[in-house]
Each structure stands twice: as structure tokens, then as C-alpha cells.
N, C-alpha and C. Protein backbone atom coordinates (compact mmCIF):
# COMPACT_ATOMS: atom_id res chain seq x y z
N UNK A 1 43.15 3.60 6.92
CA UNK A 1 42.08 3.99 6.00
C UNK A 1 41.45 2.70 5.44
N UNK A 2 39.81 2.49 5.76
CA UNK A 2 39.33 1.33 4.78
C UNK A 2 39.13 1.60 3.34
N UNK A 3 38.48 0.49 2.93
CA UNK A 3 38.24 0.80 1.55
C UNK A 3 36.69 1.75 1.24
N UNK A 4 35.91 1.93 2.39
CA UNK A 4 34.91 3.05 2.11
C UNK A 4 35.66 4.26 2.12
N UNK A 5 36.35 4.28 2.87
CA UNK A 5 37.72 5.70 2.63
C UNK A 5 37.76 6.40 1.25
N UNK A 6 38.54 4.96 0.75
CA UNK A 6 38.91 5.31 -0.65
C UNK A 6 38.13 5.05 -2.06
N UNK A 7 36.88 4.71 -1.56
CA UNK A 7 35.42 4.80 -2.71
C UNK A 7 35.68 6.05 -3.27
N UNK A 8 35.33 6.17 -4.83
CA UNK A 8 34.56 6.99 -5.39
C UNK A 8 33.29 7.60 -5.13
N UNK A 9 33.48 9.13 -4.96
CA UNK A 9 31.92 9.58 -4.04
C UNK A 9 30.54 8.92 -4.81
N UNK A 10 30.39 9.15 -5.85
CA UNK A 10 29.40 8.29 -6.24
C UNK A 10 29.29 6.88 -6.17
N UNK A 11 30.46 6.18 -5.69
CA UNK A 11 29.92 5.00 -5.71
C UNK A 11 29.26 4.52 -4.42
N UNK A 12 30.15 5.56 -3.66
CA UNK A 12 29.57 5.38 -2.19
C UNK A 12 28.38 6.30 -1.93
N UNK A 13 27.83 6.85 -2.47
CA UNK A 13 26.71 7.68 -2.88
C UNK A 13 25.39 6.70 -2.83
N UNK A 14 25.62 6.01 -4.17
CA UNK A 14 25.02 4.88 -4.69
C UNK A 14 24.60 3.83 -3.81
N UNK A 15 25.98 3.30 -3.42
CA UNK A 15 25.91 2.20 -2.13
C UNK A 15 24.70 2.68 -0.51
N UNK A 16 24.83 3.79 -0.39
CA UNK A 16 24.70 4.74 1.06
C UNK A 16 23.15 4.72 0.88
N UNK A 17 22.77 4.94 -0.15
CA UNK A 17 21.34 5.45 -0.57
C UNK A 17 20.66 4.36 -0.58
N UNK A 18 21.18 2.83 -1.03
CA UNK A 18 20.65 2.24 -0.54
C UNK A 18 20.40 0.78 0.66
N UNK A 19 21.37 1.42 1.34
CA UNK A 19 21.76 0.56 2.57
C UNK A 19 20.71 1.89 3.62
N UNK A 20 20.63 3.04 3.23
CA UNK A 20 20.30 3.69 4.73
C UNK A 20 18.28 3.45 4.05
N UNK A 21 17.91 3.16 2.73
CA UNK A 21 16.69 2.79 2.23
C UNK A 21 16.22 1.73 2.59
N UNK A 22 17.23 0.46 3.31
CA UNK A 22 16.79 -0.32 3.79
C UNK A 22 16.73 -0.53 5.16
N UNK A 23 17.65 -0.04 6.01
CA UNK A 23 17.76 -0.20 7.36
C UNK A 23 16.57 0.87 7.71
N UNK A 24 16.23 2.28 7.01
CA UNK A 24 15.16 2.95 7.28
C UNK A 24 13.59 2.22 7.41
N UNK A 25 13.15 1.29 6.31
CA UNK A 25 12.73 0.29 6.35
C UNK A 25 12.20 -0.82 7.09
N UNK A 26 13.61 -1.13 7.40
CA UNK A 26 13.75 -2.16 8.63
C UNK A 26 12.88 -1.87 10.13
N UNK A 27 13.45 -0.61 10.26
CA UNK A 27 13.40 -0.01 11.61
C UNK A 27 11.59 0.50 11.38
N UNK A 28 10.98 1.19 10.42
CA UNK A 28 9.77 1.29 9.79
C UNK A 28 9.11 0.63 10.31
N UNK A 29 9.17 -0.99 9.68
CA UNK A 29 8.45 -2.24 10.03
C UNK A 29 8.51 -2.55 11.57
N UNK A 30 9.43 -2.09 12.04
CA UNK A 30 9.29 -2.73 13.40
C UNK A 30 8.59 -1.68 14.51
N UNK A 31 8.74 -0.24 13.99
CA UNK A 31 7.84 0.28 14.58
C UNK A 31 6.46 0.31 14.41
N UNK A 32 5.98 -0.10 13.29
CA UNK A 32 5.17 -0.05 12.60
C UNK A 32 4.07 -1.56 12.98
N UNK A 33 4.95 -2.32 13.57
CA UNK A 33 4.42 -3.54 13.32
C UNK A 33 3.09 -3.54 14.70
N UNK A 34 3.48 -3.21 15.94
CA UNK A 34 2.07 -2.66 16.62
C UNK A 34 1.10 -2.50 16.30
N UNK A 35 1.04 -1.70 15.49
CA UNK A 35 -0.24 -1.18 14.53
C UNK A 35 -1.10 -2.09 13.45
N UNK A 36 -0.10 -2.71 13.17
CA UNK A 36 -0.81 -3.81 12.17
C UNK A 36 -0.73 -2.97 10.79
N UNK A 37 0.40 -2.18 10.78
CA UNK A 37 0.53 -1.67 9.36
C UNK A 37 2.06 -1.48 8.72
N UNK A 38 2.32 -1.84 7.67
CA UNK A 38 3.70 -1.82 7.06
C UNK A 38 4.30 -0.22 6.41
N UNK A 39 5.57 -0.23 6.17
CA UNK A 39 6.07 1.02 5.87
C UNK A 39 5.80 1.27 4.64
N UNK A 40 5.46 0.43 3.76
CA UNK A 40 4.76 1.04 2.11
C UNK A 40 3.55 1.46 2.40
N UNK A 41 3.04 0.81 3.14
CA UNK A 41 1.57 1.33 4.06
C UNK A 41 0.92 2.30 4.46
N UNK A 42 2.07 2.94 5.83
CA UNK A 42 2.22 4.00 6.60
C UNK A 42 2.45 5.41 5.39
N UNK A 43 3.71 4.98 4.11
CA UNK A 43 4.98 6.06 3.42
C UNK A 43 3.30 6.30 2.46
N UNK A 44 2.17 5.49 2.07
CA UNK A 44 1.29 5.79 1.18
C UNK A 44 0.17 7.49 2.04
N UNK A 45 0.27 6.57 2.82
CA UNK A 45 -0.83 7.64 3.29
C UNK A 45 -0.32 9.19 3.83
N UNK A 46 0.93 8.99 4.12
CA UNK A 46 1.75 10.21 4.35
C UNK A 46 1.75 11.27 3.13
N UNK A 47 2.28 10.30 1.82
CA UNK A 47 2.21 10.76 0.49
C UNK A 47 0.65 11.51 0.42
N UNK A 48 -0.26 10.54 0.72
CA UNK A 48 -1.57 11.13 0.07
C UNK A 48 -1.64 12.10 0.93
N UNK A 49 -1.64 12.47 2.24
CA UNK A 49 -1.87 13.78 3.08
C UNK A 49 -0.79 14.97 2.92
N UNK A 50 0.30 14.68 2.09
CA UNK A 50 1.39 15.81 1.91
C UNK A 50 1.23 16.71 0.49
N UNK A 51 1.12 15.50 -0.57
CA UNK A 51 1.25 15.81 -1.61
C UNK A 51 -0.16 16.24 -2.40
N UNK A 52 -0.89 15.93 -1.78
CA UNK A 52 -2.28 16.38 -2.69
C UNK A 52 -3.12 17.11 -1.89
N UNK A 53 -4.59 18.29 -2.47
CA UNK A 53 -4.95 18.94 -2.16
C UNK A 53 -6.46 18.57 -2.51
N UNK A 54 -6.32 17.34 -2.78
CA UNK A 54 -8.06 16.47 -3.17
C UNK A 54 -7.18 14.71 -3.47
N UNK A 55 -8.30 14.67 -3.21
CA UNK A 55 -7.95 12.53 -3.76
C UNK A 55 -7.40 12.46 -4.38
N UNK A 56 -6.29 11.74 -4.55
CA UNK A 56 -5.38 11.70 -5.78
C UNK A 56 -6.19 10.40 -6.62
N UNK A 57 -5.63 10.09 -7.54
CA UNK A 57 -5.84 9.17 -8.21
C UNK A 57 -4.98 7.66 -8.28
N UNK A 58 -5.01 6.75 -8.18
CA UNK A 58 -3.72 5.39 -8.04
C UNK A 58 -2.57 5.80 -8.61
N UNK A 59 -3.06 6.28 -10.10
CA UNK A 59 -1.45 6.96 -11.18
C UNK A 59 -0.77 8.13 -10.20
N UNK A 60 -1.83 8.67 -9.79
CA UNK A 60 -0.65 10.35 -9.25
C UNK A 60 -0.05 10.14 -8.17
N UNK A 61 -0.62 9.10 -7.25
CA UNK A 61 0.20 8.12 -5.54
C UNK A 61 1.05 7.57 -6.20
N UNK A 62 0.86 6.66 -7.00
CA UNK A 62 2.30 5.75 -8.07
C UNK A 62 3.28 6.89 -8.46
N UNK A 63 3.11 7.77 -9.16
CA UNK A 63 4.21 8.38 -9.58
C UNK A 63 4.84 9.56 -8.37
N UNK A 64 3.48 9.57 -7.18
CA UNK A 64 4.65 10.31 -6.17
C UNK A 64 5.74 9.29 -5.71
N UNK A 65 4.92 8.37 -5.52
CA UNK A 65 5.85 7.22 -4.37
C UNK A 65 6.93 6.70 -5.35
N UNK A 66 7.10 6.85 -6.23
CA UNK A 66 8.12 6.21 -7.16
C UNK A 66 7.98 4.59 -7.64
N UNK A 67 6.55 4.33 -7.34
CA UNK A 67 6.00 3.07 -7.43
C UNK A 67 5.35 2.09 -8.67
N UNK A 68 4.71 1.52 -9.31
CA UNK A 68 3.97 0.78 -9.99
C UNK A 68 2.33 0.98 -9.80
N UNK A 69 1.83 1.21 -10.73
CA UNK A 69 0.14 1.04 -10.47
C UNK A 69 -0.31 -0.05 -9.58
N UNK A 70 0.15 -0.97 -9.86
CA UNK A 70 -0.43 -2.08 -9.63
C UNK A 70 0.47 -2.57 -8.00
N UNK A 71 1.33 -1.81 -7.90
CA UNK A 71 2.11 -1.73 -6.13
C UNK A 71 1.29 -0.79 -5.31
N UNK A 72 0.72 0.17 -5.91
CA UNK A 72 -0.06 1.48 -5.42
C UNK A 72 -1.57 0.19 -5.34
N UNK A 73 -2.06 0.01 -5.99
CA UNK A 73 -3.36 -0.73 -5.61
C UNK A 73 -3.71 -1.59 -4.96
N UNK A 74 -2.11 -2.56 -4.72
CA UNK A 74 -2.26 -3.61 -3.59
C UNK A 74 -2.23 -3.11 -2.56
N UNK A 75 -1.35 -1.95 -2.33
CA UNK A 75 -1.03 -1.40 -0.80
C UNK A 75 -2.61 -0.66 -0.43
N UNK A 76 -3.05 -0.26 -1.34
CA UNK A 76 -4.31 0.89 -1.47
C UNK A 76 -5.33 -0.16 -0.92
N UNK A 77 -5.36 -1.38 -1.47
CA UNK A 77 -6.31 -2.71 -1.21
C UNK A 77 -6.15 -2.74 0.44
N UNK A 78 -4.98 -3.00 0.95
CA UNK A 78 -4.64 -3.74 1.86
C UNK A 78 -5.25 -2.24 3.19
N UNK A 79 -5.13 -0.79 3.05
CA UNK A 79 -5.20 -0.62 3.87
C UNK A 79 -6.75 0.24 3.71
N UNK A 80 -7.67 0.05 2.90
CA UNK A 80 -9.03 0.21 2.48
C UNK A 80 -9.05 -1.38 3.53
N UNK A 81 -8.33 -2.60 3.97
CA UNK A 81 -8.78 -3.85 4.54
C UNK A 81 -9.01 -2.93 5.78
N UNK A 82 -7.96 -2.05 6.34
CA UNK A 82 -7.54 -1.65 7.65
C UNK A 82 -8.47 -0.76 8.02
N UNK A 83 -9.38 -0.01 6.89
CA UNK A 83 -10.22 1.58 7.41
C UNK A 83 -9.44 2.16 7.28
N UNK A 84 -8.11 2.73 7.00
CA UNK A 84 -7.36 3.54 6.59
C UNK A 84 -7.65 4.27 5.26
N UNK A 85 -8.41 3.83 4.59
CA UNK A 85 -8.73 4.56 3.17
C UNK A 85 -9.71 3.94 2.46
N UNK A 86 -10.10 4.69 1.46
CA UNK A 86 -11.72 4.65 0.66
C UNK A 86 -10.80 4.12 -1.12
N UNK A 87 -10.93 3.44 -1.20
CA UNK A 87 -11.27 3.56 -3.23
C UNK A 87 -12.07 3.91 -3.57
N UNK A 88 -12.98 5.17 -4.23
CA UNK A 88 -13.86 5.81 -4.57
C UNK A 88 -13.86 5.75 -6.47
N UNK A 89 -14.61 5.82 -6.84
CA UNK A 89 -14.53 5.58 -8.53
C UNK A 89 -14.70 6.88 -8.19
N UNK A 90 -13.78 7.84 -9.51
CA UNK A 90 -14.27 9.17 -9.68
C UNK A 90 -15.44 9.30 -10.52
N UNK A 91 -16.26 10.24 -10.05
CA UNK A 91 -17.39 10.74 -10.42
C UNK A 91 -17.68 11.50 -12.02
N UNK A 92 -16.67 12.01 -12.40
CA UNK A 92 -16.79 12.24 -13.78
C UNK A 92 -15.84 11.14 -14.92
N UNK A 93 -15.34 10.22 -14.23
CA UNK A 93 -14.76 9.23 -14.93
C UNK A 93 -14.35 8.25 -14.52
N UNK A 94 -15.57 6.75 -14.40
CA UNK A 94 -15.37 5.95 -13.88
C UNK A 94 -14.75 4.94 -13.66
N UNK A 95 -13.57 5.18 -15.09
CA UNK A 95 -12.54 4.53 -15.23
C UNK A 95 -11.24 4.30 -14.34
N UNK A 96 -11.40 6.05 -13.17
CA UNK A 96 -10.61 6.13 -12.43
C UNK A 96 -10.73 6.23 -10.86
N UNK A 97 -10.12 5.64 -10.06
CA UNK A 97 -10.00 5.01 -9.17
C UNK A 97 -9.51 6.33 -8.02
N UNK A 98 -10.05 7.21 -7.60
CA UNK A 98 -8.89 8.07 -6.07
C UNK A 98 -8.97 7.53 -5.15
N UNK A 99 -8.11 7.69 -4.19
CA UNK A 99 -7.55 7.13 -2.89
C UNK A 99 -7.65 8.36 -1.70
N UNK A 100 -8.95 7.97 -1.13
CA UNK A 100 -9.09 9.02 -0.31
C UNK A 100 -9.06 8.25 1.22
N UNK A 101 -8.04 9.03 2.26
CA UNK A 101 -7.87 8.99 3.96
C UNK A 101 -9.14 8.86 4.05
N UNK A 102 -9.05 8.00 5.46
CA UNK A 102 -10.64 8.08 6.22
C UNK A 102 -10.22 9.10 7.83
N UNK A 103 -11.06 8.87 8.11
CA UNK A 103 -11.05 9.77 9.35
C UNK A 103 -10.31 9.05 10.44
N UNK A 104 -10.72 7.42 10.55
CA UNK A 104 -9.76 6.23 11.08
C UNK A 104 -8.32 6.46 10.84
N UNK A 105 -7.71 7.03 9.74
CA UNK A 105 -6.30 7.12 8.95
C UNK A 105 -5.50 8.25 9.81
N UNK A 106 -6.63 9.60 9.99
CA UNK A 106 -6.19 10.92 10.57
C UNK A 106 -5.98 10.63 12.00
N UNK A 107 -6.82 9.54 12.58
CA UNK A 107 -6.49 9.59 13.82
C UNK A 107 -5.01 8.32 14.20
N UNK A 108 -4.94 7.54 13.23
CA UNK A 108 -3.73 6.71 13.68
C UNK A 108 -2.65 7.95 13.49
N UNK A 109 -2.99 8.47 12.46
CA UNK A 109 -1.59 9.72 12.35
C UNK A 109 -1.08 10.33 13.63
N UNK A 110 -2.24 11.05 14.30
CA UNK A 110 -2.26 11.25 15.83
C UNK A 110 -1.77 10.70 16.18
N UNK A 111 -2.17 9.48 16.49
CA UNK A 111 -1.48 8.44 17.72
C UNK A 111 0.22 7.90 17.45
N UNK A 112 0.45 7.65 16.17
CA UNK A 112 2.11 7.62 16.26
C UNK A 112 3.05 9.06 15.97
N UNK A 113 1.98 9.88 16.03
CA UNK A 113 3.11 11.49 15.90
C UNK A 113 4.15 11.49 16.52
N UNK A 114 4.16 11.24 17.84
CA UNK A 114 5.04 11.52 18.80
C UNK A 114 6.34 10.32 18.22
N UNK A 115 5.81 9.26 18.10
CA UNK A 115 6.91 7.92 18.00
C UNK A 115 8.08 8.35 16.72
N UNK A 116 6.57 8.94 15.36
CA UNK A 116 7.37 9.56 14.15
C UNK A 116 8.29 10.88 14.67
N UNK A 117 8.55 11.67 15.47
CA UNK A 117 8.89 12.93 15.87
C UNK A 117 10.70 12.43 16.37
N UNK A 118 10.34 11.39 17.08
CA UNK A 118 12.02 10.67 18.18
C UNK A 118 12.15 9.98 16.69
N UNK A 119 11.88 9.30 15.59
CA UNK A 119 12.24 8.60 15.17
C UNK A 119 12.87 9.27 13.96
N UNK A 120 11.94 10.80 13.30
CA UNK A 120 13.03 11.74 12.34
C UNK A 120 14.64 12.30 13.48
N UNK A 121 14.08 12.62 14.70
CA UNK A 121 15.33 13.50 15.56
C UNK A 121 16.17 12.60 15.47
N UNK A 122 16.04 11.16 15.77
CA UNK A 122 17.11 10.45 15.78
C UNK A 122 17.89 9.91 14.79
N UNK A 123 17.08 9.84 13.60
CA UNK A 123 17.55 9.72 12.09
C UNK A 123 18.62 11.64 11.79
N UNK A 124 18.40 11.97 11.78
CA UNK A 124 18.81 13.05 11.75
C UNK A 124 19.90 13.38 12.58
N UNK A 125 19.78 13.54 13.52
CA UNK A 125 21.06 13.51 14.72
C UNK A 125 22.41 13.97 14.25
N UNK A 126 22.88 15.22 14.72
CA UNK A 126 24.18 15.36 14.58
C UNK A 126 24.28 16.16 12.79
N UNK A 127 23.25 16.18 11.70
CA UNK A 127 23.11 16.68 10.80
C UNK A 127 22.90 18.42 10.93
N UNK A 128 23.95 19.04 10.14
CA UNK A 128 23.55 20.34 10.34
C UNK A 128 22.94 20.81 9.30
N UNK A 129 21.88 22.25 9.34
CA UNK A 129 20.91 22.75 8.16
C UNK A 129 21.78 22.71 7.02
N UNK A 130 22.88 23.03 7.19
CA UNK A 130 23.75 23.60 5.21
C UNK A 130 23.85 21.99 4.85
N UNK A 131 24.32 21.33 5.68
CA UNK A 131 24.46 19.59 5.32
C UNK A 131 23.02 19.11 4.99
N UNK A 132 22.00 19.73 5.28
CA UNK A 132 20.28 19.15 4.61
C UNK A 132 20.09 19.47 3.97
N UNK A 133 20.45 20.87 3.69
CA UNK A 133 19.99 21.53 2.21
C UNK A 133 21.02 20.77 0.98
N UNK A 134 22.19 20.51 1.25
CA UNK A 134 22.68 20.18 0.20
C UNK A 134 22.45 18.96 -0.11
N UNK A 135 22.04 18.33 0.83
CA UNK A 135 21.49 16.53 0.61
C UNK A 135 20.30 16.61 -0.16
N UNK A 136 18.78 17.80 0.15
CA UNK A 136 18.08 17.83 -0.24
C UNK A 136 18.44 18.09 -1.85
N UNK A 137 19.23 18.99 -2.13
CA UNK A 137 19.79 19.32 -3.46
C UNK A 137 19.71 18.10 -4.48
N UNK A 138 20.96 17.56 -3.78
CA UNK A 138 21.61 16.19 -4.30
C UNK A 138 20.18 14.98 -4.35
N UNK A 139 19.47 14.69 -3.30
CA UNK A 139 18.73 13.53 -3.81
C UNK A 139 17.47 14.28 -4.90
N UNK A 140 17.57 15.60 -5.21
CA UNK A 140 16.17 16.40 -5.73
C UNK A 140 16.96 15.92 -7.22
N UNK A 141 18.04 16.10 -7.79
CA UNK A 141 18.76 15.78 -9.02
C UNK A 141 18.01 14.25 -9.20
N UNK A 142 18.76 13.81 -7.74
CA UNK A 142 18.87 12.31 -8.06
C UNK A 142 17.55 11.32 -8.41
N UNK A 143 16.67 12.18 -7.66
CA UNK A 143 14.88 12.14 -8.24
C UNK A 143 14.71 12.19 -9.48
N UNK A 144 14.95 13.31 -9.85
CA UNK A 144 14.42 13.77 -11.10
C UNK A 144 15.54 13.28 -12.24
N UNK A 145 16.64 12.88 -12.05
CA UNK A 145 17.19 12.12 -13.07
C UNK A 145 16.75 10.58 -13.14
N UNK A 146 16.36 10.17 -12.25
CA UNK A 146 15.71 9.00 -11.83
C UNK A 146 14.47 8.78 -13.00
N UNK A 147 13.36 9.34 -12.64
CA UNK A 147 12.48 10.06 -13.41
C UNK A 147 12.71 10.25 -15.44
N UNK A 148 13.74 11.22 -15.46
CA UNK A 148 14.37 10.60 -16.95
C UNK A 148 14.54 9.62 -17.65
N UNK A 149 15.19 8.70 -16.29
CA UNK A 149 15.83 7.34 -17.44
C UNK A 149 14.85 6.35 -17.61
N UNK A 150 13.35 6.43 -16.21
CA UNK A 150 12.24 5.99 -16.69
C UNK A 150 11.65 6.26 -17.84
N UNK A 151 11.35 7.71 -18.16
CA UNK A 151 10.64 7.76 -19.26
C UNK A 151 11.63 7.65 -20.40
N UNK A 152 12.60 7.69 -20.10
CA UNK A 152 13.68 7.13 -21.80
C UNK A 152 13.45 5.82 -22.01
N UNK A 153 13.22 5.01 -20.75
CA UNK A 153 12.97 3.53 -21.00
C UNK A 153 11.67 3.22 -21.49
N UNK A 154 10.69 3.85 -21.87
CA UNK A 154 9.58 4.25 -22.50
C UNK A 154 8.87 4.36 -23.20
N UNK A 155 10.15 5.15 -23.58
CA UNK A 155 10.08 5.76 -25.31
C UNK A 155 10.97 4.53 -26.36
N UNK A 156 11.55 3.55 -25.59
CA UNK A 156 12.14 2.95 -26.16
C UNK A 156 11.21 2.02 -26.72
């Protein structure tokens, strides 16, 4: 028996979450790198086509992605460089900034579908549905307690 054996589940919880956050990453960038686009890059525009039902705004991409305003605007900068996306001032308040896909964005999506498709099956592999749902469970806590200790840090 090693000593990951005999970890405390949370510590190896802790540890797991973010060793498989980086090698996911890793592997990201290198598929990614063809394209001439990075995995904060690629994970933005996914966000903006999943999670919203009109342009989001920099704040509402930042707080999906678990990010910084100002991490959301460089990445937002960098791939408005690529044709991948518009900064648009909103129209009833020009204070704010949405992040809208271009049509250039929808079609790279196309073109690495297939690569993204082998690259969830193989991440996945060997995982059964009751073992996803309960992972989904567990990191949905681990989100949203996440989320808490931000805004406690806040209020402080």
C-alpha cells in the first residue's frame, strides 16, 4: 500500500482536482496549439456558447469561468486579435462591454469537434454513469462552496 492509499479522502480529493486541472491543461495546449489558440481561449468561448442565451457581459464570462475581470478581458482581447469574437459596448449602457462569437469562432468549433469528441471519450474512459453523477454532485458543492468563501472574502 502507498501513501496515496492511505490519504485522507479529502486530501486526496484536493490534491486530484488539481493535478488532473493541470495535466487537462497541458494536453489542451497541445492540442490546441495548431490552431493558434490557448485553453483559457478555447474554455472562454465554449463558456460563452453554453452558458448564455445573448452576449454576455466580461462580469457574467468572469464569474462563469471562475475568473478575474481583468483575466476575462485579456483573453477576450487576445481572441477579438484572432476573429474569434466582437467586444461590442452595450447599447443601453456604455459602460458595459459583451463578448459576442463571430461566425469565424462557430466555424473553428466545427473543425475541432471531432478532435474535442476522442479527447472527452478518452478523458472519461472506463468511468461509469452512477460514478459521473456523483462526481458531478461532489464538484457542484465544491463550486458553489468555492463561490462562498469568495464572497466572505468580500465582505471582509
Amino acid at each position: 500500500m502507498n501513501k496515496l492509499d492511505l490519504m485522507k479522502d479529502k486530501k486526496f480529493m484536493f490534491g486530484a482536482v488539481l493535478i488532473v486541472a493541470n495535466r487537462m491543461d497541458t494536453l489542451l495546449e497541445r492540442e490546441l496549439k495548431e490552431y493558434d489558440v490557448t485553453a483559457k481561449q478555447w474554455f472562454m468561448t465554449v463558456v460563452i456558447d453554453n452558458s448564455f442565451d445573448k452576449a454576455p457581459t466580461i462580469k457574467e464570462v468572469a464569474r462563469e469561468m471562475g475568473s478575474s475581470h481583468q483575466n476575462v478581458k485579456q483573453v477576450a482581447l487576445k481572441l477579438e486579435q484572432r476573429g474569434l469574437l466582437v467586444l461590442e459596448k452595450d447599447k443601453k449602457d456604455a459602460r458595459v462591454t459583451r463578448l459576442k462569437l463571430t461566425e469565424e469562432s462557430y466555424k473553428f468549433s466545427q473543425l475541432i469537434q471531432g478532435k474535442a469528441a476522442i479527447f472527452t471519450q478518452e478523458l472519461f474512459d472506463g468511468i461509469e454513469d452512477e460514478d459521473m453523477s456523483k462526481a458531478r454532485i461532489t464538484l457542484q458543492r465544491m463550486m458553489s462552496n468555492l463561490i462562498k468563501m469568495d464572497q466572505g472574502d468580500k465582505e471582509e
